[in-house]
PDB file of N, CA and C in Angstrom:
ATOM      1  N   UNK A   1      41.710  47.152  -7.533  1.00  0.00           N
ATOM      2  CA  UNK A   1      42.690  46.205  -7.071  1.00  0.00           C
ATOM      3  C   UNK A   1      43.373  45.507  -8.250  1.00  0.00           C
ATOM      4  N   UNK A   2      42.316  45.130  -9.376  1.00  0.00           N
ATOM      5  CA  UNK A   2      43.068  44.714 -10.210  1.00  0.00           C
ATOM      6  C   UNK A   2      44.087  45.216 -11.347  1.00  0.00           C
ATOM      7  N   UNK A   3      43.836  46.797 -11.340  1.00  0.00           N
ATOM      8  CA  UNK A   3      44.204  47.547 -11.858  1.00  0.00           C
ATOM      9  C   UNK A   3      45.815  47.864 -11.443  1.00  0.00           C
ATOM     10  N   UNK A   4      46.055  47.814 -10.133  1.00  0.00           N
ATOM     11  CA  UNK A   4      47.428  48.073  -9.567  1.00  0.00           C
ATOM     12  C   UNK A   4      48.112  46.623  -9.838  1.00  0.00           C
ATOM     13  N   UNK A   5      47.547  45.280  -9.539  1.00  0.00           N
ATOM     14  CA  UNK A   5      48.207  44.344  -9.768  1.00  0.00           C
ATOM     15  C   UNK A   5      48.415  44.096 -11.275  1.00  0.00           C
ATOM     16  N   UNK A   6      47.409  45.011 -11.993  1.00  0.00           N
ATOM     17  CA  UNK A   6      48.526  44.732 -13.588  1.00  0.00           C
ATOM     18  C   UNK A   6      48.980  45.549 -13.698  1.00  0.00           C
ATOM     19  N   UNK A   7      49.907  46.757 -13.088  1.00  0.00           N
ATOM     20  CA  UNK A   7      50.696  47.978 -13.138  1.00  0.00           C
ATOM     21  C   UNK A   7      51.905  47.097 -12.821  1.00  0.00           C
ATOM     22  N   UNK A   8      51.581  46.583 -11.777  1.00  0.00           N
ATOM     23  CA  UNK A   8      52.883  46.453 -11.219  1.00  0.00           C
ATOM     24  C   UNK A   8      53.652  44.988 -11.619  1.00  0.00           C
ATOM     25  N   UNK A   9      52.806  44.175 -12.531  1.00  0.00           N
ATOM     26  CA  UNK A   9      53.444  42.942 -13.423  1.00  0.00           C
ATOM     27  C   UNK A   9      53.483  43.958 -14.457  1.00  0.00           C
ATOM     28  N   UNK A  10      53.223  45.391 -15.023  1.00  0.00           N
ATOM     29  CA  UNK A  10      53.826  45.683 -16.507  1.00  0.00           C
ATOM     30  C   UNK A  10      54.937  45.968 -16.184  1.00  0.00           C
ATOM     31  N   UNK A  11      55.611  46.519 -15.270  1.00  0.00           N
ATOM     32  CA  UNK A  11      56.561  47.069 -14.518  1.00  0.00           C
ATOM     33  C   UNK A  11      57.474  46.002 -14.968  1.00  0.00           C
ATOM     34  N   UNK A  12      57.368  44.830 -14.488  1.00  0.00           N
ATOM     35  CA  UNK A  12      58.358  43.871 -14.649  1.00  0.00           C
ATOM     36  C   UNK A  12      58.770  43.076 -16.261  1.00  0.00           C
ATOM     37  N   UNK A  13      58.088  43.574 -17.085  1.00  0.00           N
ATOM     38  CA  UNK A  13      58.125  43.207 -18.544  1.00  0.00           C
ATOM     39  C   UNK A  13      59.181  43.901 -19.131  1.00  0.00           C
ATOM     40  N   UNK A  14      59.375  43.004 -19.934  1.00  0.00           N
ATOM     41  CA  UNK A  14      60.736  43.192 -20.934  1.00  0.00           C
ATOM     42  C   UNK A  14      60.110  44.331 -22.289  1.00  0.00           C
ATOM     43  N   UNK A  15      61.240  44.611 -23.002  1.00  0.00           N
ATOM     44  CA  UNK A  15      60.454  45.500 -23.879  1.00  0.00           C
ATOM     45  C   UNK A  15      59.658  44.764 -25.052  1.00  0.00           C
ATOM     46  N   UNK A  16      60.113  43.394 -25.575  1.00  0.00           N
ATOM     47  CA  UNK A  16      59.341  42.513 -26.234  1.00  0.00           C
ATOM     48  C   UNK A  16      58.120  42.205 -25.342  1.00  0.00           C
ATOM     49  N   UNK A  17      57.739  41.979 -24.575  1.00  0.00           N
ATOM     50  CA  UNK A  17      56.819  41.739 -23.675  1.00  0.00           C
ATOM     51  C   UNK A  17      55.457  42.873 -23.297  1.00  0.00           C
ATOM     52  N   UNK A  18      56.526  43.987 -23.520  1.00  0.00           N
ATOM     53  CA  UNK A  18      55.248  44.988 -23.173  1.00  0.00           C
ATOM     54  C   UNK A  18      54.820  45.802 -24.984  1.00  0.00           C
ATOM     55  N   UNK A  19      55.580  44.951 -25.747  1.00  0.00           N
ATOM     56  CA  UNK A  19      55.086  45.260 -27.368  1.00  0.00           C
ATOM     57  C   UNK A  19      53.735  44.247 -27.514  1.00  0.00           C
ATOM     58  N   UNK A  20      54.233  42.962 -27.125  1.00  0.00           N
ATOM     59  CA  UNK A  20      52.992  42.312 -27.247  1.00  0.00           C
ATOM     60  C   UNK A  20      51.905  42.860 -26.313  1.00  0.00           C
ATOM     61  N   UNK A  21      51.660  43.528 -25.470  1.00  0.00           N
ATOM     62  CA  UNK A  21      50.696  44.099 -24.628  1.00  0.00           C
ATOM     63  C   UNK A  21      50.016  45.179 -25.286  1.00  0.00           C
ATOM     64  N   UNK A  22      51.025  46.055 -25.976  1.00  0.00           N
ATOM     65  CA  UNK A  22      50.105  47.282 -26.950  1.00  0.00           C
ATOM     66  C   UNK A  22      49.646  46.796 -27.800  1.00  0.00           C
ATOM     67  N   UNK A  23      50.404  45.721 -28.688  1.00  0.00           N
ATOM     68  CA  UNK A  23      49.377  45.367 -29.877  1.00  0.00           C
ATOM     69  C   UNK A  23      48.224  44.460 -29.499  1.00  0.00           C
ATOM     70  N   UNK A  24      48.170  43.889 -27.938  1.00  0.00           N
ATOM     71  CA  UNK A  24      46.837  43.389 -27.916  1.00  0.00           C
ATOM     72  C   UNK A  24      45.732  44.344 -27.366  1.00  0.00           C
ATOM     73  N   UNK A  25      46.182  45.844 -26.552  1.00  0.00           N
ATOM     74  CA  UNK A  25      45.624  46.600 -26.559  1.00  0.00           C
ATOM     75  C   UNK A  25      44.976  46.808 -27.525  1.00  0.00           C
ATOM     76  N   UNK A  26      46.040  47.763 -28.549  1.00  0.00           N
ATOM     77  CA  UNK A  26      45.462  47.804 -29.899  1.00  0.00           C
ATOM     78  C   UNK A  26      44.159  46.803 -30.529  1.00  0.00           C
ATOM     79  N   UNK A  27      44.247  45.477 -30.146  1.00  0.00           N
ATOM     80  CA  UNK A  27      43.541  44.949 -31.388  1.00  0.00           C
ATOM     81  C   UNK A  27      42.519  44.798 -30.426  1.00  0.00           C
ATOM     82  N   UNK A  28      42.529  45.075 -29.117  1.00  0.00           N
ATOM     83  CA  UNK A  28      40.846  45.062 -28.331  1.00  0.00           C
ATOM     84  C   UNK A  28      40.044  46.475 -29.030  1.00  0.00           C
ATOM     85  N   UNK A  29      41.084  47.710 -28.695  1.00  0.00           N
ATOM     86  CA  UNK A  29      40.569  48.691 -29.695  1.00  0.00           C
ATOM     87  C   UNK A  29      40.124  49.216 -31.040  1.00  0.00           C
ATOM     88  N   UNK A  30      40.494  48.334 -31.636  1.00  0.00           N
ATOM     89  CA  UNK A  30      39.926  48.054 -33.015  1.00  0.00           C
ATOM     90  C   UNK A  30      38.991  47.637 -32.707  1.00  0.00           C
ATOM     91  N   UNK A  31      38.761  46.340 -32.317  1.00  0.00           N
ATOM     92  CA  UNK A  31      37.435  45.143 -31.901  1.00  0.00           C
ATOM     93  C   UNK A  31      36.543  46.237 -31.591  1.00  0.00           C
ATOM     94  N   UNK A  32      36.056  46.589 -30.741  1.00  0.00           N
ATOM     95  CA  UNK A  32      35.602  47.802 -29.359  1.00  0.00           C
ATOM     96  C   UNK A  32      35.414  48.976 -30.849  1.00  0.00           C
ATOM     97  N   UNK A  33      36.181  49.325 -31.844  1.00  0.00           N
ATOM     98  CA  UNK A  33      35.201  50.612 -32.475  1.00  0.00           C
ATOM     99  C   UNK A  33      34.441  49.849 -33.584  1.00  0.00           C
ATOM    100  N   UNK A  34      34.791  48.361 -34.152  1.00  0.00           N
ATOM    101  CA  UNK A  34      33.600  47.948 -34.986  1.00  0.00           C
ATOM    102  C   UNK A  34      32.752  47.421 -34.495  1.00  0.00           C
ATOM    103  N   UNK A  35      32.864  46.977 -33.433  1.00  0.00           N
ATOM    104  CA  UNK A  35      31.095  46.930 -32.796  1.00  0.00           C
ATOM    105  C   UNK A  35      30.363  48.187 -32.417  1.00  0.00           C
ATOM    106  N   UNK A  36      31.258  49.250 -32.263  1.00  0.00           N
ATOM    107  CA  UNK A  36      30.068  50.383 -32.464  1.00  0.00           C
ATOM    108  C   UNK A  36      30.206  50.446 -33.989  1.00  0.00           C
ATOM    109  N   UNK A  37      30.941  50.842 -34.642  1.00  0.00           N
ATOM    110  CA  UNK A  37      30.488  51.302 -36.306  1.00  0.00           C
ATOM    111  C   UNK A  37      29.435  50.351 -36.665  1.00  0.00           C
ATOM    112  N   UNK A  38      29.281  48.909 -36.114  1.00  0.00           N
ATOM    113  CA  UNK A  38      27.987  48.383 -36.867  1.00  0.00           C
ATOM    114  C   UNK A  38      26.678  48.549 -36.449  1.00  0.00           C
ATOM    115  N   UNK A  39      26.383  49.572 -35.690  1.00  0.00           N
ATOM    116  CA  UNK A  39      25.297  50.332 -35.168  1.00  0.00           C
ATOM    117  C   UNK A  39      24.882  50.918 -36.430  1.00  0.00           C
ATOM    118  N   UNK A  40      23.812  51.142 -36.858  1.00  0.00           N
ATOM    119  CA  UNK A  40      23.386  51.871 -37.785  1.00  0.00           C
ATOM    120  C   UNK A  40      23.647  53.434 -37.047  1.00  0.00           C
ATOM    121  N   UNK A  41      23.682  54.636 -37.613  1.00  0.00           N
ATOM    122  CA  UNK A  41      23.900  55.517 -37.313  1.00  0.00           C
ATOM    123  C   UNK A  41      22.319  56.075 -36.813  1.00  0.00           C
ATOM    124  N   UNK A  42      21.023  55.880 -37.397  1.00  0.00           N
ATOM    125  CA  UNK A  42      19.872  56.046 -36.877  1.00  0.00           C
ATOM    126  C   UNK A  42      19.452  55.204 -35.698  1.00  0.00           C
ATOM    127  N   UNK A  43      19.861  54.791 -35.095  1.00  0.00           N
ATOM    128  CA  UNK A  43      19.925  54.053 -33.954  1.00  0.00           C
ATOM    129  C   UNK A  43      20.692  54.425 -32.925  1.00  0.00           C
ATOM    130  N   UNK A  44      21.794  54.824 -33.361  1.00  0.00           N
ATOM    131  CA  UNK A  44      22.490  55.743 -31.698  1.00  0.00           C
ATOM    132  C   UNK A  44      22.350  57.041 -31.698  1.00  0.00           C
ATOM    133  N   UNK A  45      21.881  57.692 -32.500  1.00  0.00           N
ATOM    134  CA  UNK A  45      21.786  59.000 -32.648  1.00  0.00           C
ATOM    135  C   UNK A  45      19.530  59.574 -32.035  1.00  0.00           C
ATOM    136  N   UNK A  46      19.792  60.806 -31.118  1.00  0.00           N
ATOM    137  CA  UNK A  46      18.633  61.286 -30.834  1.00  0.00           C
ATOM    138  C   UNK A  46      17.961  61.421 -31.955  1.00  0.00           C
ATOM    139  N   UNK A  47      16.391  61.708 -31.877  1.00  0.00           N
ATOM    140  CA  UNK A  47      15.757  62.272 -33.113  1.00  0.00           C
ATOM    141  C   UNK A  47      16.439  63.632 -33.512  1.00  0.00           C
ATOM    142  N   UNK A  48      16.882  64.327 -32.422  1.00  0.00           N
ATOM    143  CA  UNK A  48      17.127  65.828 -33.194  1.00  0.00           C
ATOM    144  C   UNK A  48      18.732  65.567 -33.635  1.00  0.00           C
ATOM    145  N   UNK A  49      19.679  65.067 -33.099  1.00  0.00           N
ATOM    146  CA  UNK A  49      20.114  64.593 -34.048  1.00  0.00           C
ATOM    147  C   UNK A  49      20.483  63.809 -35.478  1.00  0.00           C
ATOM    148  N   UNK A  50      19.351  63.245 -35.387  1.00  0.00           N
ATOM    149  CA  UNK A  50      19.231  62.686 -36.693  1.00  0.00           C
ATOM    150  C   UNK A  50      18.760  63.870 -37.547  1.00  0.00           C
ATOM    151  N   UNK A  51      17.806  64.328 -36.832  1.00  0.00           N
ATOM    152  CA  UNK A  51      17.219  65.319 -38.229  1.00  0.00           C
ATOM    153  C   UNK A  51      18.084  66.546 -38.348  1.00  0.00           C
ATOM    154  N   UNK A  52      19.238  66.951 -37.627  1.00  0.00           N
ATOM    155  CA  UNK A  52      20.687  67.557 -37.829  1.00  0.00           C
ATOM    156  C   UNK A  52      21.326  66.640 -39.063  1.00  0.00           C
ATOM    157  N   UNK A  53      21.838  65.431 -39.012  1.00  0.00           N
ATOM    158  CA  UNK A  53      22.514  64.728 -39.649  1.00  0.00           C
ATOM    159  C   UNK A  53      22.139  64.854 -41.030  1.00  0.00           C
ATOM    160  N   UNK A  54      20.765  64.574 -40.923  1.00  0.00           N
ATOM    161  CA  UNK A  54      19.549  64.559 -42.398  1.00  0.00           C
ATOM    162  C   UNK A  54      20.154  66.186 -43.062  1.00  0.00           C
ATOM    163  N   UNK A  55      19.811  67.072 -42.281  1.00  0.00           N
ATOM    164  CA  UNK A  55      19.822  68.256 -43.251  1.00  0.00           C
ATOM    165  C   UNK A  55      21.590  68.929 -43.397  1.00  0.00           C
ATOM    166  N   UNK A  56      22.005  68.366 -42.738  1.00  0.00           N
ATOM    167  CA  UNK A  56      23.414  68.997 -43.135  1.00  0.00           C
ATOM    168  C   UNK A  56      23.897  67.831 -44.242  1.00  0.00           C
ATOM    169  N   UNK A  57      23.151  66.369 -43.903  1.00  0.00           N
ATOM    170  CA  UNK A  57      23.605  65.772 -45.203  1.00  0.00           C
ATOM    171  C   UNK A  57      22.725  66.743 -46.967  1.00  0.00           C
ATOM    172  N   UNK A  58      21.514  66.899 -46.490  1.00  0.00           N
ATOM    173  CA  UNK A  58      20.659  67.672 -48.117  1.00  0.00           C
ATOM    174  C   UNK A  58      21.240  68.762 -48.414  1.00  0.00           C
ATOM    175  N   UNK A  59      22.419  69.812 -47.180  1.00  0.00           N
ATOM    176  CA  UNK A  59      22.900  71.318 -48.008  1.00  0.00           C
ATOM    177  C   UNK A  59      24.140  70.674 -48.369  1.00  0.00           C
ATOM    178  N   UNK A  60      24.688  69.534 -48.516  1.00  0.00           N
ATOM    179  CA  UNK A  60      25.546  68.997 -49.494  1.00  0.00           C
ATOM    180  C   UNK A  60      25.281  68.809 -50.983  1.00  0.00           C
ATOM    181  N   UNK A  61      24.043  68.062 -51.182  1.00  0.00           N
ATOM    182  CA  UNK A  61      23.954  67.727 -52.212  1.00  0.00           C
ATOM    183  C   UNK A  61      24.042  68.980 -53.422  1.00  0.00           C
ATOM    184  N   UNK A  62      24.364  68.673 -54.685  1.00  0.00           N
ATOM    185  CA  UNK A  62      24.101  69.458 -55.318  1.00  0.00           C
ATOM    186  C   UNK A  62      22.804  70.711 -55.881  1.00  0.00           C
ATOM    187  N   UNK A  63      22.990  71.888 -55.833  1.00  0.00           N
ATOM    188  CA  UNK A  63      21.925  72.478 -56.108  1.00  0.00           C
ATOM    189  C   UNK A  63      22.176  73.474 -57.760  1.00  0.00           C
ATOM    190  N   UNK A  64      21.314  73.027 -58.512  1.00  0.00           N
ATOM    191  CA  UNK A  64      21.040  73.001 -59.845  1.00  0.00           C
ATOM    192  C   UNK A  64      19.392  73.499 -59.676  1.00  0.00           C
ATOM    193  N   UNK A  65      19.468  73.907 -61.170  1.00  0.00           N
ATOM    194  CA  UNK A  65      17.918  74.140 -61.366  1.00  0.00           C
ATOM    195  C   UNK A  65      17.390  73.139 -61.908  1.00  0.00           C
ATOM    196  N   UNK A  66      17.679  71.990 -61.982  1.00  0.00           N
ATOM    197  CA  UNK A  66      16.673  70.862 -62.123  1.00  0.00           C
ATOM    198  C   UNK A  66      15.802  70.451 -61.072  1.00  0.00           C
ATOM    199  N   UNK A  67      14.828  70.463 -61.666  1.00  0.00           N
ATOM    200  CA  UNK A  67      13.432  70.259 -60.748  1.00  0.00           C
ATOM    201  C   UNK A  67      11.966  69.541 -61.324  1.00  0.00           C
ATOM    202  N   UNK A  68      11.630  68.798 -61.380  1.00  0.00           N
ATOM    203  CA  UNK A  68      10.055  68.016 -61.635  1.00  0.00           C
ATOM    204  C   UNK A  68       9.236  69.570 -61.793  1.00  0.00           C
ATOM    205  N   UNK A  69       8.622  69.188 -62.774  1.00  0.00           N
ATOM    206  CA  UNK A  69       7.343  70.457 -63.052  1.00  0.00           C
ATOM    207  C   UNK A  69       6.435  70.123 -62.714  1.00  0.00           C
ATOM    208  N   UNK A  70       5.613  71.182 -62.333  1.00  0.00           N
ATOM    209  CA  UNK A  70       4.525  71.194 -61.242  1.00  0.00           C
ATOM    210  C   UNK A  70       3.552  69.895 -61.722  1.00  0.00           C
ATOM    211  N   UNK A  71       3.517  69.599 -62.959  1.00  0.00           N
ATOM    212  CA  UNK A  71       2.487  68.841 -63.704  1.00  0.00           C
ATOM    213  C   UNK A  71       3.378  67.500 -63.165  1.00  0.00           C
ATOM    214  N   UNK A  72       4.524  67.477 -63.558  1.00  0.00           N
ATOM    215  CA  UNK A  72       5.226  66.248 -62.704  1.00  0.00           C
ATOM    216  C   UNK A  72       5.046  65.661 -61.606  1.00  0.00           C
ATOM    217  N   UNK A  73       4.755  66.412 -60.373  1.00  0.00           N
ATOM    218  CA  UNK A  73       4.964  66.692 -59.238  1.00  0.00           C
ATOM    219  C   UNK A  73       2.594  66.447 -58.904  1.00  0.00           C
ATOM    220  N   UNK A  74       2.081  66.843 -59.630  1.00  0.00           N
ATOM    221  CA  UNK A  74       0.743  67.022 -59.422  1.00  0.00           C
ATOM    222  C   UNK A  74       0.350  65.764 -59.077  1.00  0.00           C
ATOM    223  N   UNK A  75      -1.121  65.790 -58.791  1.00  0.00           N
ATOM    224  CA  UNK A  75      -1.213  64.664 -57.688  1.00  0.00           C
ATOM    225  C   UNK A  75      -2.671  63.731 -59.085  1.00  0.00           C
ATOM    226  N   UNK A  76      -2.858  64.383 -60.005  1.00  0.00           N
ATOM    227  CA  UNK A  76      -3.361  64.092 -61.042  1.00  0.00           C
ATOM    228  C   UNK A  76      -2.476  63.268 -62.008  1.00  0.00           C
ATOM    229  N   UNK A  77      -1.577  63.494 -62.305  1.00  0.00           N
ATOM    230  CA  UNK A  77      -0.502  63.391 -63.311  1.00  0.00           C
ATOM    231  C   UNK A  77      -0.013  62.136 -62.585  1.00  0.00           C
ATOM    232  N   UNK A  78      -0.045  61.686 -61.277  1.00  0.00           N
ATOM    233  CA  UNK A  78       0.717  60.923 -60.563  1.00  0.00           C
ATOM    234  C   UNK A  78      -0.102  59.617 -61.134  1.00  0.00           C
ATOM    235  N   UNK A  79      -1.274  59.604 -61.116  1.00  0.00           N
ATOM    236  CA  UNK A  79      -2.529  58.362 -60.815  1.00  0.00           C
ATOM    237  C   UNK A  79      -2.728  58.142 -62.536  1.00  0.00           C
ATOM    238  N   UNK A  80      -2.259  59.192 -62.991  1.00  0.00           N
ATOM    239  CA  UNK A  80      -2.684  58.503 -65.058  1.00  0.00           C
ATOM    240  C   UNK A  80      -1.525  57.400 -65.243  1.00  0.00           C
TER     241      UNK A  80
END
């Protein structure tokens, strides 16, 4: 119901009149996507999506042959 009664007052707006209506559209729509962007992204997203997100973010990173040596990496070497 309320939907037709603001159809039919846009109807009657001037063209200054229905500019101010898009740009307040507009700025509800702005409003409306930064309260989702301040969702952390691990929070709206499933586990299996996340762990999608995770590994398509790691075959980005660079791959080089740099790597920790095993003695690096050992569980001895860790505790000296």
């Amino acid at each position: 119901m309320l939907r037709e009664k603001l159809k039919k007052e846009i109807d009657k707006l001037n063209e200054e009149q229905l500019q101010q209506i898009a740009d307040y559209i507009a700025s509800i729509e702005l409003k409306s996507q930064q309260e989702i962007s301040s969702v952390p992204l691990w929070q709206s997203l499933t586990p299996r999506e996340r762990a999608r997100e995770f590994q398509e973010w790691v075959s980005q990173l660079p791959k080089n042959s740099l790597s920790l040596s095993d003695e690096a990496v050992s569980r001895d070497s860790i505790y000296e």
